[in-house]
Protein backbone atom coordinates (compact mmCIF):
# COMPACT_ATOMS: atom_id res chain seq x y z
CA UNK A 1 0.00 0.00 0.00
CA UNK A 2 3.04 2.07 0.23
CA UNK A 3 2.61 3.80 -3.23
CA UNK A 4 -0.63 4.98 -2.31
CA UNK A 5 0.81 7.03 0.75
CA UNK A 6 2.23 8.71 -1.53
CA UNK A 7 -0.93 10.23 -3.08
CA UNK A 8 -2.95 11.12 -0.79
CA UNK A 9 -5.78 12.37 -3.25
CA UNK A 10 -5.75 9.32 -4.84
CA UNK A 11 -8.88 7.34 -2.47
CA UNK A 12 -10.65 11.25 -2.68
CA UNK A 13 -10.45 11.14 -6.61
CA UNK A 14 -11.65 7.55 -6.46
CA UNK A 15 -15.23 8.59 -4.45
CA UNK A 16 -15.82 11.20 -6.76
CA UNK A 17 -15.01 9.05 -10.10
CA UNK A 18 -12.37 11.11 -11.20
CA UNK A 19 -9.44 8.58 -11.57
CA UNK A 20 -8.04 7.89 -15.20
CA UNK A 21 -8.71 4.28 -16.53
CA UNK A 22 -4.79 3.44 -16.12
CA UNK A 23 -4.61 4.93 -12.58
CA UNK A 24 -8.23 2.95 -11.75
CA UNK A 25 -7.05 -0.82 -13.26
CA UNK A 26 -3.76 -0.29 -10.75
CA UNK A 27 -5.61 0.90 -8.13
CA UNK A 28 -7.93 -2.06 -8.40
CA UNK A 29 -5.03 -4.06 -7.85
CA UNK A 30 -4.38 -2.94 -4.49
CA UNK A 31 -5.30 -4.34 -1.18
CA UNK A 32 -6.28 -0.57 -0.33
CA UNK A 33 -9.32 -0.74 -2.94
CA UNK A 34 -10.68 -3.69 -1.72
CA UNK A 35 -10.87 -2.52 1.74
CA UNK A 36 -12.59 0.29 -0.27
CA UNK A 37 -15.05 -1.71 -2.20
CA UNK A 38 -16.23 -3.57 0.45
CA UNK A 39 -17.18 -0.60 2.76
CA UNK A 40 -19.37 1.10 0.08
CA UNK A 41 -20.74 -2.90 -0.86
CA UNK A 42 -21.92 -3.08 3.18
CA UNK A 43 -22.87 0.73 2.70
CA UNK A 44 -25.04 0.21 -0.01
CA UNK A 45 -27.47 -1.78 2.52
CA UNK A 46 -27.78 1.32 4.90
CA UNK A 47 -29.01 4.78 4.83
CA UNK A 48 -26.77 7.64 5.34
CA UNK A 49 -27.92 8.82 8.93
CA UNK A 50 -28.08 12.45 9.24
CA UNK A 51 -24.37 13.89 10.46
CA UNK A 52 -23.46 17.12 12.57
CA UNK A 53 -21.02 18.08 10.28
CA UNK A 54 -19.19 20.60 12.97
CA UNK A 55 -18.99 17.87 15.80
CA UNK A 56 -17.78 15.49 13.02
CA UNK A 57 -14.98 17.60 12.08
CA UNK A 58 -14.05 18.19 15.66
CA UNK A 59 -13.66 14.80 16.20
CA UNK A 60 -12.22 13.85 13.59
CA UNK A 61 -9.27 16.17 14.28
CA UNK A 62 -9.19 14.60 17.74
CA UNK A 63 -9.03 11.11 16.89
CA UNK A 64 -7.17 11.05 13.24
CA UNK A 65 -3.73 11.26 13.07
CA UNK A 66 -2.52 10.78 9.20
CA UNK A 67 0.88 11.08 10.46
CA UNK A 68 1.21 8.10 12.49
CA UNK A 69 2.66 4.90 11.38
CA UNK A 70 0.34 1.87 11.90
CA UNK A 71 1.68 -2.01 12.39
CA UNK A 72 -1.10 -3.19 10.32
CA UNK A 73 -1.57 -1.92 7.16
CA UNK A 74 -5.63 -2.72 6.80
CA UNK A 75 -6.28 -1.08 10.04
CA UNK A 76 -5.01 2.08 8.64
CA UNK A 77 -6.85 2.03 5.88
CA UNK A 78 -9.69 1.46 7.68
CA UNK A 79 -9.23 4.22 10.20
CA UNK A 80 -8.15 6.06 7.06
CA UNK A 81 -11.99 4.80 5.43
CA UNK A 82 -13.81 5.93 8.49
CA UNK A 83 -12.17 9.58 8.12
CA UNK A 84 -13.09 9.52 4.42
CA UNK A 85 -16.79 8.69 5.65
CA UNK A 86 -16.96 11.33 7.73
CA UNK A 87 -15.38 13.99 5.38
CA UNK A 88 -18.16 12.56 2.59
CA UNK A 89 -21.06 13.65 4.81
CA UNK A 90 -19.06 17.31 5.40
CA UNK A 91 -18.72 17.47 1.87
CA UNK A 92 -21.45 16.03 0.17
CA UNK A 93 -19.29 13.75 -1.41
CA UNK A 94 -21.52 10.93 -1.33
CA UNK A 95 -23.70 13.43 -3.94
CA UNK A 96 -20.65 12.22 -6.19
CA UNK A 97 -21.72 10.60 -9.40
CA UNK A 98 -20.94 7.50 -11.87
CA UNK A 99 -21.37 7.83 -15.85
CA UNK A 100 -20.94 5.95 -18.96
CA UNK A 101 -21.07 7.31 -22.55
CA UNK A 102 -20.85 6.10 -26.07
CA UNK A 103 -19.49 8.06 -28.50
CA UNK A 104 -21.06 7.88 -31.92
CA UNK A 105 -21.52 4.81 -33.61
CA UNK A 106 -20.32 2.94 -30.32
CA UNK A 107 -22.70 1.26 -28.15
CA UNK A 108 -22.42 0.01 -24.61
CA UNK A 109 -23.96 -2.67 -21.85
CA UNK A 110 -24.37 -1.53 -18.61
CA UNK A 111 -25.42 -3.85 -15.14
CA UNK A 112 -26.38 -1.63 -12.46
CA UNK A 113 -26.15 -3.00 -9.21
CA UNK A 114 -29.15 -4.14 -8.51
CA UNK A 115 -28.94 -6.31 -11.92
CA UNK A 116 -30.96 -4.18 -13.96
CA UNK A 117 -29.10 -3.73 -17.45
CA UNK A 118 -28.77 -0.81 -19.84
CA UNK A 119 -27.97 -0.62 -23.55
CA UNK A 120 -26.40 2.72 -24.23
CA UNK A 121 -27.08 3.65 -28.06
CA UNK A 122 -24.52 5.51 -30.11
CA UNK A 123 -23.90 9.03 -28.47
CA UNK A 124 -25.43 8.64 -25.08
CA UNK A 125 -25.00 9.00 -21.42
CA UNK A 126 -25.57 7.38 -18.57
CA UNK A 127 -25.45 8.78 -15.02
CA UNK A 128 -26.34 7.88 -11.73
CA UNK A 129 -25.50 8.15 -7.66
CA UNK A 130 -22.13 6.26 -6.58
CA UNK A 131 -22.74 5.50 -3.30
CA UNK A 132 -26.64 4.70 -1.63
CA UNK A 133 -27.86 4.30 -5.41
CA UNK A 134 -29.75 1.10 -3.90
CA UNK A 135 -31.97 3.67 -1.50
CA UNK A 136 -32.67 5.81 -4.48
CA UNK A 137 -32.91 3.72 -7.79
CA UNK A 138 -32.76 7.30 -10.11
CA UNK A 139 -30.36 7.51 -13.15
CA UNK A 140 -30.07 10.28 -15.92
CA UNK A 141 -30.46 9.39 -19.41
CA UNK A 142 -29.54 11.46 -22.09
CA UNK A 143 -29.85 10.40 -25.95
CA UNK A 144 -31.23 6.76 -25.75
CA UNK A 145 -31.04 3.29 -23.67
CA UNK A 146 -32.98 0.19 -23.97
CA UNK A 147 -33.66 -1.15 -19.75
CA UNK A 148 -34.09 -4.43 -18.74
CA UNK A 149 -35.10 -3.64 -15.40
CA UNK A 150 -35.26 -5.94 -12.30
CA UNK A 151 -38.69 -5.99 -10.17
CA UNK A 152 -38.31 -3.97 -7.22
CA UNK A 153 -39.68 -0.16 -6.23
CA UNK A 154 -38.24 3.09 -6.92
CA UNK A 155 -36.53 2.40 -10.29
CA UNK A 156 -36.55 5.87 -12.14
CA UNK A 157 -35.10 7.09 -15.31
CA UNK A 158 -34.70 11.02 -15.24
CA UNK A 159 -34.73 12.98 -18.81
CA UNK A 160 -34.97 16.38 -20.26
CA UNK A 161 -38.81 15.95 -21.01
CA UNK A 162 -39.61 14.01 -17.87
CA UNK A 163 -39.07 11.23 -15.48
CA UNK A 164 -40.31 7.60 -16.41
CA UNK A 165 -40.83 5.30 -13.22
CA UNK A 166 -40.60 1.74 -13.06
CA UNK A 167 -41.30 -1.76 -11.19
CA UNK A 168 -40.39 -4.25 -13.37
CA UNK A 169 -40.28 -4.22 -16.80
CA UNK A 170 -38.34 -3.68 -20.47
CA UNK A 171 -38.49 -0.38 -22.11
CA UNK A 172 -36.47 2.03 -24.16
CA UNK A 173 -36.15 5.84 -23.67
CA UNK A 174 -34.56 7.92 -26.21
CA UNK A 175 -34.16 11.41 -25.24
CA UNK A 176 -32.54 13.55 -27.86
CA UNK A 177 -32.19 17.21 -27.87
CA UNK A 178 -34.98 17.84 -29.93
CA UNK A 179 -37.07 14.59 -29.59
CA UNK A 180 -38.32 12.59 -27.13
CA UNK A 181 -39.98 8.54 -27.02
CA UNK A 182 -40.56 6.31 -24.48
CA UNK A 183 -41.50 2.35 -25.38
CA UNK A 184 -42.74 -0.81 -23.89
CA UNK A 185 -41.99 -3.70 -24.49
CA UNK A 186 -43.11 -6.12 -20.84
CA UNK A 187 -44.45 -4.82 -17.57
CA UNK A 188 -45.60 -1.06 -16.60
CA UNK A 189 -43.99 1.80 -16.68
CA UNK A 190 -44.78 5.57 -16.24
CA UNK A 191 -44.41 8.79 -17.39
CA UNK A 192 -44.40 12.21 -16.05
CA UNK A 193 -44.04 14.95 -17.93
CA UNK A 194 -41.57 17.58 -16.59
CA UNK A 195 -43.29 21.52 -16.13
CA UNK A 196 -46.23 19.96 -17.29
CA UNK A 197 -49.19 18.46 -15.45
CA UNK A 198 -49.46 15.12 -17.50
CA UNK A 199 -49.03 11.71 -16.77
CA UNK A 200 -49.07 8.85 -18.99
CA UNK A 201 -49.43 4.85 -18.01
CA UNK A 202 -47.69 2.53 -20.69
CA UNK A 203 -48.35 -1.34 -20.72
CA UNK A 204 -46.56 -3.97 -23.00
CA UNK A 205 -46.78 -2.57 -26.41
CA UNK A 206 -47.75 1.12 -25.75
CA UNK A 207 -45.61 3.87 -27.11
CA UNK A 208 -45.71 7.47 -26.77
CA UNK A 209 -43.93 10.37 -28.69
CA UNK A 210 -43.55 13.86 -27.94
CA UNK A 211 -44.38 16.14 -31.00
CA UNK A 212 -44.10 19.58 -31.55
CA UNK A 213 -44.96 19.63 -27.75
CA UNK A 214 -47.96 17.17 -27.85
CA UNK A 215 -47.43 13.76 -26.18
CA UNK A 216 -49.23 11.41 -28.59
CA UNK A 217 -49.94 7.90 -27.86
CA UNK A 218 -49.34 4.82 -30.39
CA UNK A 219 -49.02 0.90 -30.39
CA UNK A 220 -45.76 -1.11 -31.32
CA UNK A 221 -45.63 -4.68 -32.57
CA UNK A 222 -42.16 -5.32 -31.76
CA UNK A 223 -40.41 -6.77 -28.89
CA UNK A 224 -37.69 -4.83 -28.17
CA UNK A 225 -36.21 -1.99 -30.06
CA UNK A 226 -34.94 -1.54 -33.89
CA UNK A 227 -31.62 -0.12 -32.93
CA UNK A 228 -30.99 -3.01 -30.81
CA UNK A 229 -30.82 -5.28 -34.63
CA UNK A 230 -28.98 -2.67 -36.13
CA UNK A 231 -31.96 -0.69 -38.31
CA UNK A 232 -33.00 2.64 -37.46
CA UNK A 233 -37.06 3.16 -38.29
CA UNK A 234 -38.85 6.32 -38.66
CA UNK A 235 -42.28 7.99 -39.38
CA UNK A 236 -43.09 11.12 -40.23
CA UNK A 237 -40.19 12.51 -38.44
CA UNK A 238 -38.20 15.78 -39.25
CA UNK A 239 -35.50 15.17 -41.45
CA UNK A 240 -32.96 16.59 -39.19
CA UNK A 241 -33.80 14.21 -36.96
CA UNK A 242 -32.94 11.42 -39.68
CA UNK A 243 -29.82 13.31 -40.38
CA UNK A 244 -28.53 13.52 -36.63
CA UNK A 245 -29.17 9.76 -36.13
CA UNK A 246 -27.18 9.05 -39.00
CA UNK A 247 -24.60 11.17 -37.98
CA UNK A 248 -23.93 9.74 -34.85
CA UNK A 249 -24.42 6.28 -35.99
CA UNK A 250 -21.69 6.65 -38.46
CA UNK A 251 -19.50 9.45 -36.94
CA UNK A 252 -19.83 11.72 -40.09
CA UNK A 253 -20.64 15.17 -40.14
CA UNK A 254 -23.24 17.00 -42.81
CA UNK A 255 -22.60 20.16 -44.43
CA UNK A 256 -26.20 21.33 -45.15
CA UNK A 257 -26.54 24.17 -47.75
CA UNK A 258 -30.51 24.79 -48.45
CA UNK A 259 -31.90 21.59 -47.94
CA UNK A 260 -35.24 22.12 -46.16
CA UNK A 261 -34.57 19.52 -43.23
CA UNK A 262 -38.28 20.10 -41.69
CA UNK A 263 -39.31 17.64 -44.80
CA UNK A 264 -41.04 14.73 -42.62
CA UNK A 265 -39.92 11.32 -43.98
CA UNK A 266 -41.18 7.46 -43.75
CA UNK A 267 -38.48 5.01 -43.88
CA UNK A 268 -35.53 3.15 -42.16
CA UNK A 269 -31.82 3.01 -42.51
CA UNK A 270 -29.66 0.08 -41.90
CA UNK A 271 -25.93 0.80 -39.61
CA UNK A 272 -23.52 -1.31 -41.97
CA UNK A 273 -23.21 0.40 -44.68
CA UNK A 274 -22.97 4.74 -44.98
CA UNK A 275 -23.96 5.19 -48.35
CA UNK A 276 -26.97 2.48 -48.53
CA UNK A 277 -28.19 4.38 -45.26
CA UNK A 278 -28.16 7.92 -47.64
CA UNK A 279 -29.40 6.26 -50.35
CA UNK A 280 -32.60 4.65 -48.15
CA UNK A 281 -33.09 8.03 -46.69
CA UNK A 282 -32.70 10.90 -48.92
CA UNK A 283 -32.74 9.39 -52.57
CA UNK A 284 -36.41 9.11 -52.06
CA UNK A 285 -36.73 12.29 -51.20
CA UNK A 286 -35.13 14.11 -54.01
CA UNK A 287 -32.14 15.27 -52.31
CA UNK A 288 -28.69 14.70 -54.03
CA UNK A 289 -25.50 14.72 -51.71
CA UNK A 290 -21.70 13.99 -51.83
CA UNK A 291 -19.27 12.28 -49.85
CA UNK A 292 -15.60 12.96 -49.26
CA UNK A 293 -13.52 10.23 -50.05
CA UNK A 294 -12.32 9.64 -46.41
CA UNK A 295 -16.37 9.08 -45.56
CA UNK A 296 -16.22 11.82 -42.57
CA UNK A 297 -18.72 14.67 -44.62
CA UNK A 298 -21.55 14.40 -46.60
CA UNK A 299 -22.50 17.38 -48.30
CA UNK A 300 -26.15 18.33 -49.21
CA UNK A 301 -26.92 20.95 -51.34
């Protein structure tokens, strides 16, 4: 454990998530981390009880000395552990946070730790509480996730548009910057609208899409989502909508002259091949392009 006395930010920048990948696969070497990880596993099962953050300070000047030598190396780290716990409630450190994100055209599986599992789509992010997540079930979604969710009470997914609440169930939520949609696929979930006061109940098969700031119900047939099989479907939806999904599917960027991208179209677009996904989407609409030859722009007129 020496080397980690000699960075004594080190088990700080761990709480708050802030540790590179290389210094976090060394550190999860160490016998230091699992004395760690097993503290916030047990903590997990417990509240945090209110603290008197000026008495806690006070006493933990009395009692910690960081200057000491100890003769066994996991006490100190767990005298050192009970400090940190103490300085968390001072600090609000235990309001630190865990993400994940995929860049675009990456996509990424996610077990939270109560089981539940998360498909990150291309250009999403993922965010919820480090420590106590299992006393308040809430992550933040933005761009789009399918959930296989395990049955138990509290599970919510916060968005831009609205929070979507949970018991048990399969669902995807794709909140985009200018588009929201919420699917399901088994069990119950619901829906409440954020600034607004509407709430919306969606069983196996019920779908709901927000347009031009109407929530509008609809029916699926399939059982889970497109994206998930590699296709991308659409219907009646803005063309710049089609445009940023390909975009971050294949990591390209448009150069859009006059092309009216309100246009709504009807179609799908598969995420092997770049040109047979313009061709699907705006041959049929009329709209000529170009692509550089390194595949990174296409250029609409």
């Amino acid at each position: 454990m020496e080397e980690y006395e000699k960075d004594d930010t080190l088990i700080a920048r761990w709480v708050a998530g802030e540790l590179s990948e290389e210094e976090l696969a060394e550190f999860e070497k160490s016998d230091a981390y699992h004395v760690f990880h097993q503290i916030n596993e047990e903590a997990q099962k417990f509240k945090a009880p209110p603290i008197n953050t000026r008495e806690a300070l006070i006493k933990t000047k009395e009692k910690i000395s960081f200057g000491k030598k100890q003769s066994n190396p996991t006490i100190k780290w767990l005298t050192i552990a009970a400090s940190i716990a103490i300085l968390i409630g001072i600090f609000g450190v235990f309001t630190a946070t865990k993400s994940y994100q995929t860049a675009n055209g990456q996509h990424l599986v996610v077990t939270l730790p109560d089981g539940s599992v998360v498909q990150l789509n291309d250009g999403s992010k993922l965010t919820h509480k480090r420590f106590f997540w299992l006393n308040n079930k809430t992550v933040t979604l933005q761009g789009e996730a399918y959930f296989k969710v395990q049955k138990s009470d509290g599970f919510v997914v916060n968005t831009t548009y609205g929070n979507v609440a949970v018991l048990g169930t399969q669902f995807n939520v794709k909140s985009r910057s200018s588009s929201f949609e919420l699917d399901c696929f088994e069990g119950v979930v619901r829906f409440d609208r954020k600034d607004h006061n509407e709430q919306q109940i969606l069983r196996k098969n019920d779908r709901v899409v927000l347009s031009k700031n109407t929530l509008i119900s609809e029916t699926i047939s399939k059982n889970e989502p497109n994206w998930i099989n590699g296709i991308n479907v659409f219907k009646d939806t803005p063309l710049i909508n089609v445009i940023e999904e390909i975009q971050r599917q294949y990591n390209v960027t448009f150069e859009i002259g006059e092309t009216n991208t309100t246009r709504l179209f009807t179609g799908s677009f598969l995420h092997d091949n770049l040109e047979a996904a313009l061709k699907s989407t705006l041959t049929p609409m009329g709209i000529n392009y170009t692509i550089s030859k390194d595949k990174t722009i296409v250029q609409l007129p």
